[in-house]
Protein backbone atom coordinates (compact mmCIF):
# COMPACT_ATOMS: atom_id res chain seq x y z
CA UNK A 1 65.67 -45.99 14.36
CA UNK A 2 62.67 -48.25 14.79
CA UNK A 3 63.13 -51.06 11.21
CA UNK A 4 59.57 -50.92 9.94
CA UNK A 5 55.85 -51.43 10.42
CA UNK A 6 54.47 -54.71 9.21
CA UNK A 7 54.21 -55.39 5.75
CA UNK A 8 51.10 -54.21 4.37
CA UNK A 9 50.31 -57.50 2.14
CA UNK A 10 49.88 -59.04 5.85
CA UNK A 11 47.17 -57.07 6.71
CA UNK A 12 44.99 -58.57 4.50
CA UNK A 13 42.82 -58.06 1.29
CA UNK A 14 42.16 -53.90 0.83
CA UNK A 15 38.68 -53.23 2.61
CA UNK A 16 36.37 -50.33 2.83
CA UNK A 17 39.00 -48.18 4.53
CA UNK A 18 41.65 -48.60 1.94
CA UNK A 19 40.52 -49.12 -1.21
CA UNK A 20 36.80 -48.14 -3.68
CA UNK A 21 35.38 -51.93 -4.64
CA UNK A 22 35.15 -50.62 -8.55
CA UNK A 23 39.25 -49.89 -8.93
CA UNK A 24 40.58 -52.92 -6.63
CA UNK A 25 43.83 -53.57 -8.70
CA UNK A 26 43.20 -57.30 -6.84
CA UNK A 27 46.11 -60.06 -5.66
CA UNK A 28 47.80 -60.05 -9.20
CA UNK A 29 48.48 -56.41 -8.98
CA UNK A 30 49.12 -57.09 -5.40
CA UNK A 31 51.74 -59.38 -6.14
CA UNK A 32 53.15 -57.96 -8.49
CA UNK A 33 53.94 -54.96 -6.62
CA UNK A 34 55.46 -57.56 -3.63
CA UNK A 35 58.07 -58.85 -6.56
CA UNK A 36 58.93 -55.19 -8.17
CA UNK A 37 59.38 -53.98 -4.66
CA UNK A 38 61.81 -57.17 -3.87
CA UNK A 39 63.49 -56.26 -7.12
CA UNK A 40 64.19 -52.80 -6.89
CA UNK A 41 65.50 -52.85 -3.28
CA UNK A 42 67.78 -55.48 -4.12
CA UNK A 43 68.93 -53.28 -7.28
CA UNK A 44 69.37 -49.29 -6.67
CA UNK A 45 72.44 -49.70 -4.52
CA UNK A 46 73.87 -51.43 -8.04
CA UNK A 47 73.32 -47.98 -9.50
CA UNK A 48 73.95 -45.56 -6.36
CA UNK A 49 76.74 -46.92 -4.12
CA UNK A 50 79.55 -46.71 -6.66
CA UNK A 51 78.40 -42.90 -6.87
CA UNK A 52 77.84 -42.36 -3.15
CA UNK A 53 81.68 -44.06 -2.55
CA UNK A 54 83.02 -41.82 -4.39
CA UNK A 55 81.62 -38.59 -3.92
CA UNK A 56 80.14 -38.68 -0.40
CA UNK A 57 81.57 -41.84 1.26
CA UNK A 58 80.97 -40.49 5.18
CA UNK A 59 77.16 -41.76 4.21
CA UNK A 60 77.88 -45.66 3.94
CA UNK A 61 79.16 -45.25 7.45
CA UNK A 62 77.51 -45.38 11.05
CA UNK A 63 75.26 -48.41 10.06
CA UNK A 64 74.25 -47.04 6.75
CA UNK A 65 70.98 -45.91 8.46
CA UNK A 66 70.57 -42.69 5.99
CA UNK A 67 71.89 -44.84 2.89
CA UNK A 68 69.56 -47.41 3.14
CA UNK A 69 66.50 -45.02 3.36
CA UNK A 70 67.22 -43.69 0.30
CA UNK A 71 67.78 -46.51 -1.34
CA UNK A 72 64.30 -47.25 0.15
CA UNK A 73 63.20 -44.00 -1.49
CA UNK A 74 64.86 -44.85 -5.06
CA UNK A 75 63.02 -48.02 -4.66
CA UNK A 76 59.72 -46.41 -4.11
CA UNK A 77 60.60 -44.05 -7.21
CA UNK A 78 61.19 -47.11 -9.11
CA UNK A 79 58.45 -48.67 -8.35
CA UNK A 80 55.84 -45.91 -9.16
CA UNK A 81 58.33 -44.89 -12.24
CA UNK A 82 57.73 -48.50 -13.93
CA UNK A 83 53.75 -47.89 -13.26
CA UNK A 84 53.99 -44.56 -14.92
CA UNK A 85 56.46 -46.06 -17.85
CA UNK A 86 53.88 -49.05 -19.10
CA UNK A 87 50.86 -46.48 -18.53
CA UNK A 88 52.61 -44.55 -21.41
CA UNK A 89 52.96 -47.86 -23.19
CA UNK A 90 56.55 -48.28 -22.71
CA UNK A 91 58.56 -51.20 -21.40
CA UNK A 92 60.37 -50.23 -18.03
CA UNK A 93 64.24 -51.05 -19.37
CA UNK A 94 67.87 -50.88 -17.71
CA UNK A 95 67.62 -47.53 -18.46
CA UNK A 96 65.03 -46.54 -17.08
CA UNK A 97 65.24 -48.30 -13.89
CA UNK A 98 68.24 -46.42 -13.81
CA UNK A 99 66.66 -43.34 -14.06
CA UNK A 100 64.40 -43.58 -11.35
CA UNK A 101 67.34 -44.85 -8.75
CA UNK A 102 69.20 -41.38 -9.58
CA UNK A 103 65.97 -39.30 -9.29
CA UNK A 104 65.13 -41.05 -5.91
CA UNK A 105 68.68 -40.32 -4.34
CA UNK A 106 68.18 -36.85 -5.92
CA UNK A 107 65.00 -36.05 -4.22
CA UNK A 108 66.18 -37.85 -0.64
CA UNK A 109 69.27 -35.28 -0.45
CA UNK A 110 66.92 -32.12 -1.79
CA UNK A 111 64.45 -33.36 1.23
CA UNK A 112 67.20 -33.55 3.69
CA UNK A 113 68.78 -29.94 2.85
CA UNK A 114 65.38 -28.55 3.74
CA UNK A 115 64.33 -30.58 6.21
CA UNK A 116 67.46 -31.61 8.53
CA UNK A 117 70.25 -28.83 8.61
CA UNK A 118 68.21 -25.94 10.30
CA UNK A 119 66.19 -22.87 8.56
CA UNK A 120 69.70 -21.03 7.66
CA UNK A 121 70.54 -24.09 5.82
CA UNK A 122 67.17 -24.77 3.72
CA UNK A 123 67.02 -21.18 3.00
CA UNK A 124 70.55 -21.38 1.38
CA UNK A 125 69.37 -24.59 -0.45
CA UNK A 126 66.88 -23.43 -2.45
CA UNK A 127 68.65 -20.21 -3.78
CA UNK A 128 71.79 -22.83 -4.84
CA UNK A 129 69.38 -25.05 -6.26
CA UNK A 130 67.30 -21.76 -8.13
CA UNK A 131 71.26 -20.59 -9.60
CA UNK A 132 71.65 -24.66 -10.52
CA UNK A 133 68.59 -24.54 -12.55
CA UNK A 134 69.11 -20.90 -14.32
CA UNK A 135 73.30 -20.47 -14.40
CA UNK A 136 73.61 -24.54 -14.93
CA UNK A 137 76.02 -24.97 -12.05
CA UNK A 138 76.81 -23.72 -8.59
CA UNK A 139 79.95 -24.55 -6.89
CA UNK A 140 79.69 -27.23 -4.27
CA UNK A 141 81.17 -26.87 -0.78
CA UNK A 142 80.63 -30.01 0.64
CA UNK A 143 80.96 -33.60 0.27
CA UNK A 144 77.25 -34.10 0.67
CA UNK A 145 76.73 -30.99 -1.59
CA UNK A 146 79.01 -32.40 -4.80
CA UNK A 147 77.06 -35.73 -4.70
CA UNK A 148 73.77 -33.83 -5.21
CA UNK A 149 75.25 -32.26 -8.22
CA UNK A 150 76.78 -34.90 -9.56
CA UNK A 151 73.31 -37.22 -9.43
CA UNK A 152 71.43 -34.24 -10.42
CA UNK A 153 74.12 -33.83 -13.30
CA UNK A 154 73.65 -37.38 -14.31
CA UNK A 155 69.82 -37.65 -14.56
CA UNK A 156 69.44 -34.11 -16.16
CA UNK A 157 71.94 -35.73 -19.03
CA UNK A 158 69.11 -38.74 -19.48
CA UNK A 159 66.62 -36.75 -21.68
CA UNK A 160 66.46 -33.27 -23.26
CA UNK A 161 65.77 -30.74 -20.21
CA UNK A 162 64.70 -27.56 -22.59
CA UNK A 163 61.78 -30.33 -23.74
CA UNK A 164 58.72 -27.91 -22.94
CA UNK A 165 57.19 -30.93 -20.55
CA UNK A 166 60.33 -31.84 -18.76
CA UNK A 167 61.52 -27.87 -17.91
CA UNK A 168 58.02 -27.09 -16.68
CA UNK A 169 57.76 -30.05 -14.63
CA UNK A 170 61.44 -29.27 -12.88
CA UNK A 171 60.49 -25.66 -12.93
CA UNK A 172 57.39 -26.33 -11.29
CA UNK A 173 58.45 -28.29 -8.56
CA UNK A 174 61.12 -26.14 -7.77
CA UNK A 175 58.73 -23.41 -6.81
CA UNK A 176 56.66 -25.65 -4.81
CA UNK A 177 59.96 -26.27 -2.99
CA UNK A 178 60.33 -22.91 -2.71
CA UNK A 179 56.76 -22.01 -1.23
CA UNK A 180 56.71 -24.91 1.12
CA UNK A 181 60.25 -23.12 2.49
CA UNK A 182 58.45 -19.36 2.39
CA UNK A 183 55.67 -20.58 4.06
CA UNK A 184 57.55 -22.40 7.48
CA UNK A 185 58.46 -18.56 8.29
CA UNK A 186 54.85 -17.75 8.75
CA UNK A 187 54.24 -20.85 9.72
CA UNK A 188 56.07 -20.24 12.95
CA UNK A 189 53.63 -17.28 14.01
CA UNK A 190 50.52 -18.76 13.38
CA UNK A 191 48.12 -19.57 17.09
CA UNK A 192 45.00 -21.14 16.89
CA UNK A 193 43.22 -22.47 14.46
CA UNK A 194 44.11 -21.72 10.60
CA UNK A 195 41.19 -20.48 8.56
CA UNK A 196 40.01 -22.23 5.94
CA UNK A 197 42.37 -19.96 3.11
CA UNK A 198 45.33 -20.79 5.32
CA UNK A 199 44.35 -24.87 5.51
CA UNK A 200 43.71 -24.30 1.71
CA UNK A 201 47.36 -22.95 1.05
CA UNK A 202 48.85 -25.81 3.02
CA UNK A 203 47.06 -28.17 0.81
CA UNK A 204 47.82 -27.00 -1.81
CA UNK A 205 51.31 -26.76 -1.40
CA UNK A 206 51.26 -30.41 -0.38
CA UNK A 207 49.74 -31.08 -3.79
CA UNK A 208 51.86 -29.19 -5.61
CA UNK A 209 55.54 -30.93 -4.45
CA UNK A 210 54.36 -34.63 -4.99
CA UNK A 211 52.35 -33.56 -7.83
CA UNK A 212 54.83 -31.82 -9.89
CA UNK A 213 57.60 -34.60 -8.42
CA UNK A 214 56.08 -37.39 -9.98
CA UNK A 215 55.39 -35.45 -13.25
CA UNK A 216 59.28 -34.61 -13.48
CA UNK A 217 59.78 -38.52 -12.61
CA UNK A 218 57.62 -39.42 -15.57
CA UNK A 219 58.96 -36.90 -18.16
CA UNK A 220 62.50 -38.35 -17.58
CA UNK A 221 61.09 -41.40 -18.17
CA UNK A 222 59.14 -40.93 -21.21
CA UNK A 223 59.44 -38.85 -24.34
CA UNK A 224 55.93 -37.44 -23.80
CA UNK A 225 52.14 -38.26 -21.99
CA UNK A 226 49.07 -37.45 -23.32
CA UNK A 227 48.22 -34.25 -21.38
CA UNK A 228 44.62 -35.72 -19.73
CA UNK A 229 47.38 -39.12 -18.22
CA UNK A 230 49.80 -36.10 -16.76
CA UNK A 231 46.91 -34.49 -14.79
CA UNK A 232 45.82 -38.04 -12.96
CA UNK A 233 49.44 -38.63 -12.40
CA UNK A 234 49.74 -34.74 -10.70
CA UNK A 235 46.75 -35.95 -9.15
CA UNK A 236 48.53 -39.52 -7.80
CA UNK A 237 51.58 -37.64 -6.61
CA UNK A 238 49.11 -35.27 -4.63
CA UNK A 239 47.43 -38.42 -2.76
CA UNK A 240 51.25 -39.95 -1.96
CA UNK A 241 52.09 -36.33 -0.03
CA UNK A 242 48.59 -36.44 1.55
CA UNK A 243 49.14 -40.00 2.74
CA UNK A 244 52.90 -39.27 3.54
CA UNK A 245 52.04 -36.52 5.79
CA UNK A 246 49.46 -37.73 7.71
CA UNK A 247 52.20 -40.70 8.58
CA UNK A 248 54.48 -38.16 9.63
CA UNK A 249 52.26 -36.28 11.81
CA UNK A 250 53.28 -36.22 15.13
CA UNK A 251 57.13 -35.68 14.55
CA UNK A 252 56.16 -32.88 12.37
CA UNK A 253 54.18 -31.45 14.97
CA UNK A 254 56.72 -31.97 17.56
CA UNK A 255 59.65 -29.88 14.91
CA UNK A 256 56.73 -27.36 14.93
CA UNK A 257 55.89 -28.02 11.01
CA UNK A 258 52.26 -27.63 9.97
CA UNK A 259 50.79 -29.75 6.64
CA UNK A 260 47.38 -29.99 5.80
CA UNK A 261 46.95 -33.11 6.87
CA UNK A 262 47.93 -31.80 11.02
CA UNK A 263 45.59 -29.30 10.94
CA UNK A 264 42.17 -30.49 9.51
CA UNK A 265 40.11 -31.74 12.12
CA UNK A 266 39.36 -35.33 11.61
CA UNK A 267 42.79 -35.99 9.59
CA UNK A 268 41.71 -40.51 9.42
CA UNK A 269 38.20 -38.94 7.63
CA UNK A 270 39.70 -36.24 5.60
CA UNK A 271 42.55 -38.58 4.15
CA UNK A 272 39.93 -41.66 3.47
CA UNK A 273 37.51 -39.36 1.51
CA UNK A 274 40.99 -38.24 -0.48
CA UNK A 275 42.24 -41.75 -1.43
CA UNK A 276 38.61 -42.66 -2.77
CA UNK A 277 38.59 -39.56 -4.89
CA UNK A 278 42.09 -40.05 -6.32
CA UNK A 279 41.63 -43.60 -6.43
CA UNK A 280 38.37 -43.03 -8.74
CA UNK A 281 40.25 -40.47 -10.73
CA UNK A 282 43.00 -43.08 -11.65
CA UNK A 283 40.90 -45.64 -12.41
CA UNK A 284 38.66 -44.13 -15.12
CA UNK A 285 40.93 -41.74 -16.01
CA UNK A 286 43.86 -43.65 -17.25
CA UNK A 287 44.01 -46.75 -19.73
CA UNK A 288 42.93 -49.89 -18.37
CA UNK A 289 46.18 -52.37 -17.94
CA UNK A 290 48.99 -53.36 -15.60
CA UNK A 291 50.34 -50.17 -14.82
CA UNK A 292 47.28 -48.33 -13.90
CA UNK A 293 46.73 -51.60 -11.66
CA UNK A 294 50.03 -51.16 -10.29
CA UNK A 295 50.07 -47.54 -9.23
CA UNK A 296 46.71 -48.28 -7.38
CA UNK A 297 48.35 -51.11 -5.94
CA UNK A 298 50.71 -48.78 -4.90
CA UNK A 299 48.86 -46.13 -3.68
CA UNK A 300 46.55 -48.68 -1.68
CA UNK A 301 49.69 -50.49 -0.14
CA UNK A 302 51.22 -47.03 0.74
CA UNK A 303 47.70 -45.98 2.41
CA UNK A 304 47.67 -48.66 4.43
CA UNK A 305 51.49 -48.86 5.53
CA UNK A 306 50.94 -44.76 6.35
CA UNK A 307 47.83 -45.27 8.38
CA UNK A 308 49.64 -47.96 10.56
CA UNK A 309 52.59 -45.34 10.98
CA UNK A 310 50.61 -42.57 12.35
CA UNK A 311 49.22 -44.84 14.70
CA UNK A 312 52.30 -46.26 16.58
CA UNK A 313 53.88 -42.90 16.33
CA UNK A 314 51.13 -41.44 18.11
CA UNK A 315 51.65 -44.36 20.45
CA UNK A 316 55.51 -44.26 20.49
CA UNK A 317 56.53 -41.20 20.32
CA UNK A 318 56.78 -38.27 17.56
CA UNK A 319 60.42 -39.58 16.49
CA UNK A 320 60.66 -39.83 12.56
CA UNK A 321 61.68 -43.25 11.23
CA UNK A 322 61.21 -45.03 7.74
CA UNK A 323 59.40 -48.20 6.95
CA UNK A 324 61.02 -50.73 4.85
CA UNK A 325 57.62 -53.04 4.16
């Protein structure tokens, strides 16, 4: 596994690639984001290892490669979870924090069962997870598959899941889930160029898992968001998957995946022109103050980072590997 691509904060102040001049969050936000990030690495494996000993041990062995990127995930999770939380107006407490460490691991194993165990096994995910959400249980078979449940278990106990905004956010993202996994079988067929309905459908299923992820993040978070906050955050969880895709490029072209952000045909243009919409959406759409600064510090810092990766991949090779800024 190559460690990481240079820290972003290195690379100097955001210019016109990376950020709009109006919504620069600036070097407080900036630095802020630098001493949350040191924070919250240092802290989810206070909340996840005891669980991950227990229940799937096998994963704090062979250099704790896949362990660390998810706490690296639960990190991220916590860091865009505390923008989200003081956006709402809230202080970003123990509880919280623990919150978005269990929903991080949660979504790192859900992306791994469709991503790394072969079609068979993704398929057979998302029908488990479909009788988890309506029956309320399914019975696990593995190690790997009983620590899922049991994180799952313990953040769905965190706030009341038949609240209208929390079961139509996990509802909703579970059938984005389930059309990104319908549409890899076609996916496998296609030659040539897509049209412009197929490209749309790609994007929008792009949209549609980060979107709806970060609105489930927030609704365990919060007891409730205005509704016109919840459509810029769907619309900040949209830019993350644009930007996260684009990173991932080549070794999702090499395991014959396509994503919006493969196909179009000047991806660098298309995902600049995306980050200054979003960016402008955030930034008069939700109430001035830290957190709004944050998440664009975020987003900005993650833009960058992303960028970098699809370069040296394309350089390197089309091998997968996280970055720990």
């Amino acid at each position: 596994m190559v460690a990481a691509v240079r820290d972003a904060s290195a690379m100097g102040p955001p210019g016109g690639q990376s950020s709009t001049a109006e919504w620069d969050p600036g070097s407080r936000a900036q630095s802020r984001l630098n001493e949350l990030f040191k924070r919250y690495r240092s802290g989810v494996g206070d909340c996840l290892e005891p669980i991950v000993r227990e229940y799937n041990p096998v994963m704090l062995e062979a250099g704790q490669g896949e362990y660390r990127k998810m706490l690296e995930l639960s990190a991220k999770m916590n860091v865009v979870g505390h923008a989200c939380t003081e956006i709402g107006g809230f202080d970003y407490d123990e509880r919280r924090h623990m919150i978005g460490s269990l929903f991080g691991a949660c979504c790192f194993l859900a992306d791994s069962f469709i991503d790394d165990f072969g079609e068979e096994a993704t398929r057979d995910y998302v029908k488990r997870l479909g009788a988890l959400l309506t029956d309320g249980w399914f019975d696990p078979r593995t190690d790997r598959e009983r620590l899922f449940f049991v994180i799952a278990a313990r953040l769905f106990a965190q706030r009341d899941v038949l609240h209208p905004i929390v079961r139509q956010s996990v509802l909703q993202l579970y059938m984005a889930q389930k059309e990104d996994v319908d549409l890899r079988a076609t996916r496998k067929t296609v030659g040539g160029r897509l049209t412009r309905g197929q490209l749309g459908t790609l994007k929008r299923c792009a949209r549609n898992r980060s979107g709806h992820a970060i609105l489930v993040l927030s609704a365990f978070l919060l007891p409730e968001l205005p509704l016109s906050y919840l459509a810029r955050l769907f619309s900040a969880g949209a830019l993350i998957m644009y930007i996260d895709d684009h990173g991932d490029c080549w070794s999702d072209l090499k395991d014959n995946r396509l994503t919006f952000m493969n196909q179009v045909s000047r991806p660098e243009r298309t995902l600049k022109r995306l980050f200054h919409t979003h960016i402008r959406q955030l930034g008069s759409g939700l109430p001035d103050g830290d957190g709004r600064d944050l998440l664009i510090a975020f987003l900005t810092r993650y833009y960058l980072t992303r960028m970098e990766k699809h370069r040296q991949q394309r350089v390197k090779g089309a091998s997968a590997w996280a970055i720990y800024e």
